[in-house]
Protein backbone atom coordinates (compact mmCIF):
# COMPACT_ATOMS: atom_id res chain seq x y z
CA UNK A 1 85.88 89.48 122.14
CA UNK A 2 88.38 88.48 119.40
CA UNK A 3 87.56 84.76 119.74
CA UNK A 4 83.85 85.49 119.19
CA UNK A 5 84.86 87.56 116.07
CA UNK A 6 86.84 85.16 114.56
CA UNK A 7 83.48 82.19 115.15
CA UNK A 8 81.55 84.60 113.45
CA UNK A 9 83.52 85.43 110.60
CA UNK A 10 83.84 81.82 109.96
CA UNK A 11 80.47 81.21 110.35
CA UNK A 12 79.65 84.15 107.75
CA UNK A 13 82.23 82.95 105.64
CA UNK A 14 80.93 78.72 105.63
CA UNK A 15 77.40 80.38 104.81
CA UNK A 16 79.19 82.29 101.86
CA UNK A 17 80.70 79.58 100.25
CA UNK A 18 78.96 76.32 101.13
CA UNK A 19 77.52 74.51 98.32
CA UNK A 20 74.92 71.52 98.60
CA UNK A 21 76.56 68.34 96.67
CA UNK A 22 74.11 66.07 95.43
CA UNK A 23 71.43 66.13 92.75
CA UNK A 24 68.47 69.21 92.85
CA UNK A 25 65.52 67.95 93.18
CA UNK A 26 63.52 67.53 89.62
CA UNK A 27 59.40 66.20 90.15
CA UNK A 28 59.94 62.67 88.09
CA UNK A 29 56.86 62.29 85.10
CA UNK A 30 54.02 60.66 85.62
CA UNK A 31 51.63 59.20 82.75
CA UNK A 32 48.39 61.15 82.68
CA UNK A 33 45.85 60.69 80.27
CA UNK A 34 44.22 63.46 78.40
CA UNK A 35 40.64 62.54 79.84
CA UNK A 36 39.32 59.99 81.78
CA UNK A 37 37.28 57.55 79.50
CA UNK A 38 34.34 57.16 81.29
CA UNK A 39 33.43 60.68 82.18
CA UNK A 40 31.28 61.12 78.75
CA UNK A 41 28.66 58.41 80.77
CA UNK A 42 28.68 60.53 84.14
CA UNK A 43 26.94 63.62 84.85
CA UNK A 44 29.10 65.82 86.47
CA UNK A 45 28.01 68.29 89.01
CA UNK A 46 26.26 72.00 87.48
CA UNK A 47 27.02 74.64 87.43
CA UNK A 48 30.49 73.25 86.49
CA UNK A 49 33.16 73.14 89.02
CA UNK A 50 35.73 71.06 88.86
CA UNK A 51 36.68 70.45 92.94
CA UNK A 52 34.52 69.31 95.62
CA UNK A 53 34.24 71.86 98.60
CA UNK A 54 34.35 71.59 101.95
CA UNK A 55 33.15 68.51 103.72
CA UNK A 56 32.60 66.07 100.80
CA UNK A 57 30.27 63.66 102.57
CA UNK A 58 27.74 66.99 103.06
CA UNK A 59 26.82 66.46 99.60
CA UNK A 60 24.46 63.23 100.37
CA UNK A 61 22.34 65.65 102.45
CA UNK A 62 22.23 63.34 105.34
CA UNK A 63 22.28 64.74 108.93
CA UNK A 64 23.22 61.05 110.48
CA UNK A 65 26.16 60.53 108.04
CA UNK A 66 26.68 64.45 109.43
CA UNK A 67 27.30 63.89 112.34
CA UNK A 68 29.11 60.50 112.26
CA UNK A 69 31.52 62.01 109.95
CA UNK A 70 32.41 64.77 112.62
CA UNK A 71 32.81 62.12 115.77
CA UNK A 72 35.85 60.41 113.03
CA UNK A 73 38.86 63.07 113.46
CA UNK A 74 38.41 63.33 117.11
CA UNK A 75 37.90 60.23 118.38
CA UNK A 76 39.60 57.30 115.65
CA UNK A 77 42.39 55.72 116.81
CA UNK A 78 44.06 55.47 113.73
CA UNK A 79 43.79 58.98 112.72
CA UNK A 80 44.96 60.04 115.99
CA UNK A 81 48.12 57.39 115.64
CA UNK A 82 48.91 59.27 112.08
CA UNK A 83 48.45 62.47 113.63
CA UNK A 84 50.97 61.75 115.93
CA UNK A 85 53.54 59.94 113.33
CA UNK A 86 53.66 63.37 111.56
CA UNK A 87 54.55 64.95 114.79
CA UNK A 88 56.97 62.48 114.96
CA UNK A 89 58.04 63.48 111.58
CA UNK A 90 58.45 66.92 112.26
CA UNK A 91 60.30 66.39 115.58
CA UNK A 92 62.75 65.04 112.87
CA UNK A 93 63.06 68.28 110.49
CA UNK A 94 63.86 70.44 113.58
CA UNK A 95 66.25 67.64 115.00
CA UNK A 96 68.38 67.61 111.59
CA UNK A 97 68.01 71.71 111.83
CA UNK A 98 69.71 71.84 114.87
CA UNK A 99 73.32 70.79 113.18
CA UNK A 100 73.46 74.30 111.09
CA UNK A 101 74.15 75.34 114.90
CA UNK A 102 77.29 75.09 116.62
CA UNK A 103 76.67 73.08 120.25
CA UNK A 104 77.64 74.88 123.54
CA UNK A 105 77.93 73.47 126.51
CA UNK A 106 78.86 74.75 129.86
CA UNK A 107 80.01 73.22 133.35
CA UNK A 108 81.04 73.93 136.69
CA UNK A 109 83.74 71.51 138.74
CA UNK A 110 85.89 71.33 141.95
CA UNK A 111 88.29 68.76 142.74
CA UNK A 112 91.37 68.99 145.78
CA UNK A 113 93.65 66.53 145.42
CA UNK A 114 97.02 65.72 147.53
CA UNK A 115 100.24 63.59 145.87
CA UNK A 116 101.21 60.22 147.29
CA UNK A 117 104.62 60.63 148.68
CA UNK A 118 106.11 57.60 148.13
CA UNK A 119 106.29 58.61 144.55
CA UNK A 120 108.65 61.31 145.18
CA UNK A 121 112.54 60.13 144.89
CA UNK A 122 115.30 62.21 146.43
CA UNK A 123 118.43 61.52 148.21
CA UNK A 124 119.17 61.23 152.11
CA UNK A 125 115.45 59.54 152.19
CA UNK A 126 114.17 62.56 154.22
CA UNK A 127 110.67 63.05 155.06
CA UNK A 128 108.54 64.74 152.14
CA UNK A 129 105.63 66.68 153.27
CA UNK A 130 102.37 66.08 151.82
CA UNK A 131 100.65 69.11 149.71
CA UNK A 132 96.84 69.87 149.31
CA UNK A 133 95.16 71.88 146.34
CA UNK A 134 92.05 72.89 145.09
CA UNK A 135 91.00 73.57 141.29
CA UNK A 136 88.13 75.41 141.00
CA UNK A 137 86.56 75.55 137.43
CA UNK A 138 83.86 77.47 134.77
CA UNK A 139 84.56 76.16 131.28
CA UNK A 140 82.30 77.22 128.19
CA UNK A 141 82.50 74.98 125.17
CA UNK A 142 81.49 75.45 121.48
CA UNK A 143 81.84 73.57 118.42
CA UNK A 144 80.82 73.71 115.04
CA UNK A 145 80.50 71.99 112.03
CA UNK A 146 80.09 74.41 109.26
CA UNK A 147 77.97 73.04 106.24
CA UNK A 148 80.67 73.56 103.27
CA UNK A 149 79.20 70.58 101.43
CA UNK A 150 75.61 71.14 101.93
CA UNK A 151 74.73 67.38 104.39
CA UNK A 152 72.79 69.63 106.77
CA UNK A 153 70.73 71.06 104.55
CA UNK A 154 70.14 68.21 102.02
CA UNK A 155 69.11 66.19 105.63
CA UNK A 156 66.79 69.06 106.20
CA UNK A 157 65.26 69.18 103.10
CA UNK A 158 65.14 65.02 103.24
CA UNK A 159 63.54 65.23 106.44
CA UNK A 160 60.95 68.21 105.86
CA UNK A 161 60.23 66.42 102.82
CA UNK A 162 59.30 63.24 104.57
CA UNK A 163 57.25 65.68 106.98
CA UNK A 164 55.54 66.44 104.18
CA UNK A 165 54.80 62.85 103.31
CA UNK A 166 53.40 62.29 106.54
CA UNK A 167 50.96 64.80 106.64
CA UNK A 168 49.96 63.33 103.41
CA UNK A 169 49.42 60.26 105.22
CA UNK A 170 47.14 61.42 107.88
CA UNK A 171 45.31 63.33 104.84
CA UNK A 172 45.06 59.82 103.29
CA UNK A 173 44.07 58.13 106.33
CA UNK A 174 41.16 60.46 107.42
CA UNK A 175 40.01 60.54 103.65
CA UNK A 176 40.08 56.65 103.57
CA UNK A 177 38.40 56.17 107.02
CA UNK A 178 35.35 58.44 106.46
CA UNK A 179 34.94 56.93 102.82
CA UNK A 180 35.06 53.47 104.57
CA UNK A 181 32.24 55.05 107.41
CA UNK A 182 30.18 56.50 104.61
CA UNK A 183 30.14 53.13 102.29
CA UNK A 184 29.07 50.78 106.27
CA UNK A 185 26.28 53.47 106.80
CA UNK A 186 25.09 53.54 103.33
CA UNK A 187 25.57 49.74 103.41
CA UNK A 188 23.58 49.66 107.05
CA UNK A 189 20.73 51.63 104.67
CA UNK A 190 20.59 49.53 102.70
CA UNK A 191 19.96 46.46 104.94
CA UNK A 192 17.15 48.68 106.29
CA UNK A 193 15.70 49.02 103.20
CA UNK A 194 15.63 45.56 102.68
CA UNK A 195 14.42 44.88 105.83
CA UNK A 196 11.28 46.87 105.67
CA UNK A 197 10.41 45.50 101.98
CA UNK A 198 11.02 42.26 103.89
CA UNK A 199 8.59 43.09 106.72
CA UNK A 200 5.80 44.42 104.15
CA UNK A 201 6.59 40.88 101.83
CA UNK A 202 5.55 38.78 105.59
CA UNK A 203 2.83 40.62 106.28
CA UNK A 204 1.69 40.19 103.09
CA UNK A 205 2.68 36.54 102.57
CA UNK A 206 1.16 35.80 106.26
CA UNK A 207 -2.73 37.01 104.61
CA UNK A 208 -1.99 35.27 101.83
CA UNK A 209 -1.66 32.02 104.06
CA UNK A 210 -4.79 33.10 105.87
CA UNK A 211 -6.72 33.52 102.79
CA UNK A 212 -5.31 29.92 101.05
CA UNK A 213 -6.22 28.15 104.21
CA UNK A 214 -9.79 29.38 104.36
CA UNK A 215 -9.98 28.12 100.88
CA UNK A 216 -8.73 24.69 101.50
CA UNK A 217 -11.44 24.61 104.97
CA UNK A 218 -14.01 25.44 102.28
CA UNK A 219 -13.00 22.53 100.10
CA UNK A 220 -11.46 25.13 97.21
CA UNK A 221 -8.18 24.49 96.96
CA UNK A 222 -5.73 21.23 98.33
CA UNK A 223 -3.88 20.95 101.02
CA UNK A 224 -0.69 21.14 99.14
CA UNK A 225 -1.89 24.95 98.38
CA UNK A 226 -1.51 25.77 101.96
CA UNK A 227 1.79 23.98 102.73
CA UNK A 228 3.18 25.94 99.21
CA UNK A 229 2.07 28.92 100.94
CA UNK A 230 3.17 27.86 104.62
CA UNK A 231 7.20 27.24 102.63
CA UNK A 232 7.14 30.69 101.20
CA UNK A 233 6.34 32.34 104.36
CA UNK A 234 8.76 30.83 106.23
CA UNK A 235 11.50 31.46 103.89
CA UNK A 236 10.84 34.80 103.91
CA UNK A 237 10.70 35.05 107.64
CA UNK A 238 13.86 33.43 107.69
CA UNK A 239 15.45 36.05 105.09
CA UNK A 240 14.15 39.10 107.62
CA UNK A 241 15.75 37.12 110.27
CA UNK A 242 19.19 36.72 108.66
CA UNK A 243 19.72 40.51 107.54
CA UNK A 244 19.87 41.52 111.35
CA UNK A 245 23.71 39.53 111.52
CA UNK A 246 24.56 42.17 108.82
CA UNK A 247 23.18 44.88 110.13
CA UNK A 248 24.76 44.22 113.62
CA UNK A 249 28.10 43.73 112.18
CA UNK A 250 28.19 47.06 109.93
CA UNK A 251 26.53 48.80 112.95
CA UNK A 252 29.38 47.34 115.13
CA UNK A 253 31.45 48.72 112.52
CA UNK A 254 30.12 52.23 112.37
CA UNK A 255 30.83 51.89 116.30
CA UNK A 256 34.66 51.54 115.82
CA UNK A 257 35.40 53.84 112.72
CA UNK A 258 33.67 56.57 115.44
CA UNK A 259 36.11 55.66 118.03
CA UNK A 260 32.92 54.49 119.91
CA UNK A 261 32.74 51.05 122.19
CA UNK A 262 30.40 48.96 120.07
CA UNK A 263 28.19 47.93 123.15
CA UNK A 264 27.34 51.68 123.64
CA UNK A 265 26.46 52.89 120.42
CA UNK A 266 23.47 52.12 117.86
CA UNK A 267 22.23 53.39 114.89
CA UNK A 268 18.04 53.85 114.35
CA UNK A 269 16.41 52.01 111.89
CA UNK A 270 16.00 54.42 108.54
CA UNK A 271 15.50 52.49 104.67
CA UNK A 272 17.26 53.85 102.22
CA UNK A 273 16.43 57.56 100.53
CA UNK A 274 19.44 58.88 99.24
CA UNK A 275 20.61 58.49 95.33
CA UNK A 276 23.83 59.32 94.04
CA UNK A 277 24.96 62.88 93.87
CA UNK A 278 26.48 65.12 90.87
CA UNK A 279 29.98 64.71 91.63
CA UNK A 280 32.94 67.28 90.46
CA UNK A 281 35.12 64.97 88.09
CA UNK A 282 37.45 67.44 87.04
CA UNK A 283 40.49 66.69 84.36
CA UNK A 284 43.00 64.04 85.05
CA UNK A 285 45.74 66.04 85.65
CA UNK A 286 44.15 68.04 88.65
CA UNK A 287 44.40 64.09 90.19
CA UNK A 288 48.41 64.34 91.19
CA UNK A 289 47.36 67.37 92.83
CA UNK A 290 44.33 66.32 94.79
CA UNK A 291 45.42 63.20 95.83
CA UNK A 292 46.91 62.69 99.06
CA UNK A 293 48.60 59.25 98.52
CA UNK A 294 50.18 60.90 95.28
CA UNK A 295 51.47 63.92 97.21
CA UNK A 296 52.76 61.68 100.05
CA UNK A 297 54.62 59.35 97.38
CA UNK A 298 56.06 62.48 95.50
CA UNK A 299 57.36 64.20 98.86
CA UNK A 300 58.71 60.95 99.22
CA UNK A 301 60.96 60.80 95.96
CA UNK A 302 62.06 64.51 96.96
CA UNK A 303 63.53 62.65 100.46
CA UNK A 304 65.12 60.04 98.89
CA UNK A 305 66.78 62.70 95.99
CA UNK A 306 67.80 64.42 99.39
CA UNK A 307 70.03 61.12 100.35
CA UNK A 308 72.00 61.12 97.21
CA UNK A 309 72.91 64.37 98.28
CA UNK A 310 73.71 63.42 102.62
CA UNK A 311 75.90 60.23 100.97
CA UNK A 312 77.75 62.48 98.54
CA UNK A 313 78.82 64.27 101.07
CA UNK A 314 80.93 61.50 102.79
CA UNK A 315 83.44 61.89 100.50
CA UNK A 316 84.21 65.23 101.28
CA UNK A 317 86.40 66.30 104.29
CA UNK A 318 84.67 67.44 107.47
CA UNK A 319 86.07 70.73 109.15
CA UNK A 320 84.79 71.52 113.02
CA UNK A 321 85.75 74.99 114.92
CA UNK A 322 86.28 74.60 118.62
CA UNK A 323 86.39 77.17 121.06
CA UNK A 324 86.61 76.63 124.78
CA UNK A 325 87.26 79.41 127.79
CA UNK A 326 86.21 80.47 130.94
CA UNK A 327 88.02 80.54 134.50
CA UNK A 328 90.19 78.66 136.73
CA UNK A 329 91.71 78.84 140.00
CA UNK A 330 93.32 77.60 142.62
CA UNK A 331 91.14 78.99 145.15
CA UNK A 332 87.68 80.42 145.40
CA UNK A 333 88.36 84.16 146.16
CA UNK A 334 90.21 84.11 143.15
CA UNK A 335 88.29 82.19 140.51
CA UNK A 336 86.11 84.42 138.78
CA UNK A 337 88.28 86.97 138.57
CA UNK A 338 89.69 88.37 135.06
CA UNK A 339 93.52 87.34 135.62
CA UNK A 340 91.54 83.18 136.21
CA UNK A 341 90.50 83.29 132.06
CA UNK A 342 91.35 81.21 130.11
CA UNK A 343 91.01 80.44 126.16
CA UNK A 344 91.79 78.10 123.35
CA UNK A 345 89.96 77.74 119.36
CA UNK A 346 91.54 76.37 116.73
CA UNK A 347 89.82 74.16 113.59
CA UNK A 348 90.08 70.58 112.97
CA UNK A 349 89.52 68.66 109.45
CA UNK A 350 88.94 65.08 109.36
CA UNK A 351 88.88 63.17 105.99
CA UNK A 352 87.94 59.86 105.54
CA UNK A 353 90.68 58.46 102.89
CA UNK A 354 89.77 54.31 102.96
CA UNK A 355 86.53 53.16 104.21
CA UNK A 356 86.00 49.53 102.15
CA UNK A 357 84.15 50.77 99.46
CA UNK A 358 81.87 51.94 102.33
CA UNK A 359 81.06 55.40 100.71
CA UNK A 360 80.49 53.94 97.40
CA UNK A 361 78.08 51.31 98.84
CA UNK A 362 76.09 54.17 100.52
CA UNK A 363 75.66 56.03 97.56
CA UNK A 364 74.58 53.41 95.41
CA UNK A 365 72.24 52.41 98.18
CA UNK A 366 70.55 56.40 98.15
CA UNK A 367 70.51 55.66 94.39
CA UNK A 368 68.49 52.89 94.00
CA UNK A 369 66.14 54.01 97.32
CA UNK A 370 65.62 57.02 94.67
CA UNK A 371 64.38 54.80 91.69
CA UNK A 372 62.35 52.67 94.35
CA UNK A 373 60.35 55.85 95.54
CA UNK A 374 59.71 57.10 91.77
CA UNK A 375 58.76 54.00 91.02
CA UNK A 376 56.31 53.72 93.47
CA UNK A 377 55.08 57.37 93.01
CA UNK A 378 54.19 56.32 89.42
CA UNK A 379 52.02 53.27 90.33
CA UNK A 380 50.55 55.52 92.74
CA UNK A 381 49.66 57.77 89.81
CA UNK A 382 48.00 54.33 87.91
CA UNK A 383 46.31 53.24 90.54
CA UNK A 384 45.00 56.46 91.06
CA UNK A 385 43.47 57.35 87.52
CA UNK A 386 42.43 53.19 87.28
CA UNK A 387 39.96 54.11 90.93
CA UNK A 388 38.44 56.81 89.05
CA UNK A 389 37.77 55.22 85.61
CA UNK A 390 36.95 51.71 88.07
CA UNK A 391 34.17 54.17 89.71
CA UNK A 392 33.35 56.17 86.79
CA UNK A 393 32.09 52.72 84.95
CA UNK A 394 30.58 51.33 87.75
CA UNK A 395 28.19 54.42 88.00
CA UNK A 396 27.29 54.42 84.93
CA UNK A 397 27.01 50.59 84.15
CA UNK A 398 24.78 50.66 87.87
CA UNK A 399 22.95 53.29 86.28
CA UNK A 400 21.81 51.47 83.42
CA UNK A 401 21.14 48.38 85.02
CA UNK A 402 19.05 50.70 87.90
CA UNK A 403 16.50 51.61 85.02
CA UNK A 404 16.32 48.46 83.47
CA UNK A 405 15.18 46.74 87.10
CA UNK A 406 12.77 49.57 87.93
CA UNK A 407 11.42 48.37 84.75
CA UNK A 408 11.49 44.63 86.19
CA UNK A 409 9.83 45.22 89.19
CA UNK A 410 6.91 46.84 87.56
CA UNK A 411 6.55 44.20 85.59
CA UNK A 412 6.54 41.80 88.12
CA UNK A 413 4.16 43.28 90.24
CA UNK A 414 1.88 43.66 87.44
CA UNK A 415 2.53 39.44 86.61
CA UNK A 416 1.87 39.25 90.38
CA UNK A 417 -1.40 40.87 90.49
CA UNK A 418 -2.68 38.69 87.21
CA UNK A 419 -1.99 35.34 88.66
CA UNK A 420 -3.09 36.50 91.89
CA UNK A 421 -6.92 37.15 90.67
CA UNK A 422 -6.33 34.10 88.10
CA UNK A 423 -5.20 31.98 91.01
CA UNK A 424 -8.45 33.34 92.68
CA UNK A 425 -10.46 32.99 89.69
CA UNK A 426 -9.75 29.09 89.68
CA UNK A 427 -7.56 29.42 86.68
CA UNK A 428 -4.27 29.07 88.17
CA UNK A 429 -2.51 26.87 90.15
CA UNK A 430 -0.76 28.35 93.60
CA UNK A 431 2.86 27.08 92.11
CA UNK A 432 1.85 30.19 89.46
CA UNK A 433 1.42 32.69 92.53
CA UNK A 434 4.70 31.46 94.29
CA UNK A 435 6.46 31.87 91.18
CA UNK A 436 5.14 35.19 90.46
CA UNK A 437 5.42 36.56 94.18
CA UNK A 438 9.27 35.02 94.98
CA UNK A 439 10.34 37.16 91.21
CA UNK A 440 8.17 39.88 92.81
CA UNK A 441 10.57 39.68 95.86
CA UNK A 442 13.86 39.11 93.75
CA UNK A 443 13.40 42.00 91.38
CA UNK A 444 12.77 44.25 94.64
CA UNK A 445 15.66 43.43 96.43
CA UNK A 446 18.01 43.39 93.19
CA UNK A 447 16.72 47.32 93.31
CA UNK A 448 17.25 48.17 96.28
CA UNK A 449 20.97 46.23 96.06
CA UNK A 450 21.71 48.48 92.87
CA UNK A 451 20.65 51.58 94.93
CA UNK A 452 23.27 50.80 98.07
CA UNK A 453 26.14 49.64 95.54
CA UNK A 454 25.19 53.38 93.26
CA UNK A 455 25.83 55.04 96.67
CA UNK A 456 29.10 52.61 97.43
CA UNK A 457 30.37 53.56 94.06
CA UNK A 458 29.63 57.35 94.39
CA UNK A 459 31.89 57.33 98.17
CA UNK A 460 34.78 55.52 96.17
CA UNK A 461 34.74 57.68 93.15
CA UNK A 462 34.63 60.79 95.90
CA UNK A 463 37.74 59.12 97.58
CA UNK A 464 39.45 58.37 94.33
CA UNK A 465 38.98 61.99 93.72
CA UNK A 466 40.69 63.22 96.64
CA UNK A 467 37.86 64.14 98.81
CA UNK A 468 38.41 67.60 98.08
CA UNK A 469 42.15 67.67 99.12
CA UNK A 470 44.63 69.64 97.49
CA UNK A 471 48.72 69.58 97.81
CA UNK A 472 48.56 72.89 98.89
CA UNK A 473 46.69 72.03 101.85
CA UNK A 474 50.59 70.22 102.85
CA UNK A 475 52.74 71.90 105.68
CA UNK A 476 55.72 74.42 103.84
CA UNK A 477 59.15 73.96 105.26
CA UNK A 478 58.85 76.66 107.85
CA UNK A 479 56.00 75.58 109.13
CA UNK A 480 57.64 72.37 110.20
CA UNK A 481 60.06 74.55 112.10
CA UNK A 482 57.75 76.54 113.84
CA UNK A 483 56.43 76.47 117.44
CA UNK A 484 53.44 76.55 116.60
CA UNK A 485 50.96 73.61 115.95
């Protein structure tokens, strides 16, 4: 019992007076602006709240998006490839844990061995008789680094924190792949949309044709009337035509985002209803927090401060505590018997005194891997608060613009209608009507474009945002540990 007295009071003494050499880790500043610029132009959700809750793509009140949104964690490939890179990650932490422990090992052996001999000199040359023995053996083995300088622990804390990072990451992923699934299907609206203005524009167009030829059979108008009106049907037919190649491709799209083979799966014709919803700005300093990218890039600088700490340590002497026992014999009926122990410990310190200026190089090299990751942190932090202003402008510019084509298209159908009955009145010539019609047409489809890029804009400003995500939401240090998922 002695031994294991004297491995414990070493280990309670290493715990005592370790310290951890390298630099504490210190968040590095970011530049955040007082307010975003933009946000005076956007209406922001009532009553105020300043986070969005829960599922953010629930707030477009669309059961399809609904439920395409739900088939994305389960079933995409690359969220389930993050997913298992933070396993990965953590597999890591508890692998760098497992050096605060010493390492026992254990073994059993038997070996019988018999001289040679010819080896044995004597005088008189007599004969030498041969001898046979057995070695029966049960060793036990320990050894164990205590942490005097703090390595372990600043390769824990490196290692958790780039566990952290990675959940970030699959955070980041999931947020970017259901933005990207809600801008296709808002997009594959919008083609629908167009599509059924297109249908209602042919079926229009194709009367139109009717009613021109019946006026050229009754000698009214020329012939040139009904080829005019012949061209502008066709073109338009053509236009219906073409949007199905988009709206297969988006659809295909839709298919893979849901982890869903893109011969099996379709999506059901529906135009366009939805308009952009009162989103939760918040202020600009609530965006390091609810940013996953940020978080991931910040637990990322806390890893790399870690290193300056694992490569400081090189320079300091290493100490291990070995301990071995167990029992050996000569034969079998005496092995594991008490007189058979046997017992060594004793400590061992190994100090690197020349390595080449290797140290020195590995420092510098944790160094400047720490300036790399705060510098990327704070162009993560740019980027960031650019996306939302980007978004913020683009709603409110689209807004503007929205009214003044609502206006157009009135306007046009009411110029429509007037050169229609003038056209019929023998006023004015079918060129007036084609005109009139293919602005009709334009303004429509500019309308219905501003509506689908309002929605685009609303899903990136919602993603720039965070999607609701919070740094809290990131795994703590003993949760990385734990057995449990």
């Amino acid at each position: 019992m002695k031994i294991f007295r004297i491995i414990l009071a070493a280990m309670i003494l290493s715990a005592l007076a370790a310290c951890a050499v390298g630099p504490n880790y210190v968040r590095p500043s970011a530049a955040v602006p007082p307010k975003f610029r933009e946000v005076s132009g956007w209406k922001t959700a009532r009553p105020a709240d300043s986070r969005i809750r829960g599922p953010w793509w629930k707030i477009y009140n669309d059961p399809t998006l609904d439920r395409l949104e739900a088939r994305v964690n389960v079933s995409n490939q690359n969220i389930i490839q993050a997913e298992a890179q933070f396993r990965q990650a953590r597999a890591l932490v508890m692998a760098a844990r497992a050096a605060y422990f010493p390492t026992i090992g254990v073994g059993v052996s038997f070996s019988r061995s018999s001289p040679s001999t010819t080896t044995v000199s004597g005088f008189g040359g007599g004969h030498i008789q041969r001898t046979e023995s057995s070695d029966y053996s049960l060793p036990v083995s320990a050894s164990w680094e205590p942490d005097f300088w703090g390595k372990v622990r600043r390769s824990v804390e490196s290692n958790s924190a780039n566990a952290q990072a990675s959940a970030a990451d699959l955070a980041s992923a999931e947020l970017s792949i259901q933005a990207e699934l809600a801008q296709d299907y808002f997009q594959l609206r919008t083609l629908d949309a167009q599509k059924k203005l297109l249908d209602r524009t042919v079926s229009l167009y194709k009367d139109s044709l009717k009613l021109t030829t019946n006026r050229y059979n009754a000698g009214v108008v020329s012939e040139a009337d009904v080829a005019q009106a012949d061209t502008l049907l066709k073109t338009t037919e053509a236009q219906d035509i073409d949007l199905g190649v988009q709206r297969a491709q988006l659809e295909h799209a839709v298919a893979v985002l849901t982890g869903t083979p893109a011969p099996s799966f379709s999506i059901p014709p529906m135009p366009l209803t939805a308009s952009p919803p009162e989103i939760p700005v918040g202020v600009p300093s609530e965006l390091l927090e609810r940013r996953p990218d940020i978080a991931a890039a910040e637990r990322r600088v806390a890893a790399a401060n870690a290193q300056i700490g694992v490569a400081d340590a090189a320079y300091y002497p290493s100490i291990t505590l070995s301990a071995s026992g167990g029992f050996q014999s000569s034969s079998i009926s005496t092995w594991l018997t008490w007189p058979s122990r046997f017992w060594s410990f004793g400590p061992s310190v190994g100090w690197t005194i020349f390595s080449g200026g290797l140290r020195h190089a590995q420092t510098a090299e944790a160094g400047a891997a720490y300036d790399a990751s705060v510098a990327a942190y704070r162009e993560t932090t740019l980027v960031a608060f650019q996306e939302v202003e980007d978004n913020l402008s683009a709603l409110r510019i689209l807004g503007q613009e929205a009214e003044v084509e609502d206006a157009a298209v009135k306007a046009a159908k009411k110029s429509t209608e007037i050169t229609s009955n003038q056209y019929k009145a023998g006023v004015a010539a079918y060129l007036n009507v084609i005109t009139a019609e293919s602005a009709e047409l334009g303004n429509e489809k500019s309308a219905i474009d501003i509506s689908g890029r309002r929605l685009n804009a609303s899903v990136l400003l919602i993603k720039a945002l965070g999607g609701g995500w919070d740094a809290s939401y990131l795994p703590k240090a003993k949760e990385l540990t734990s057995s449990k998922k």
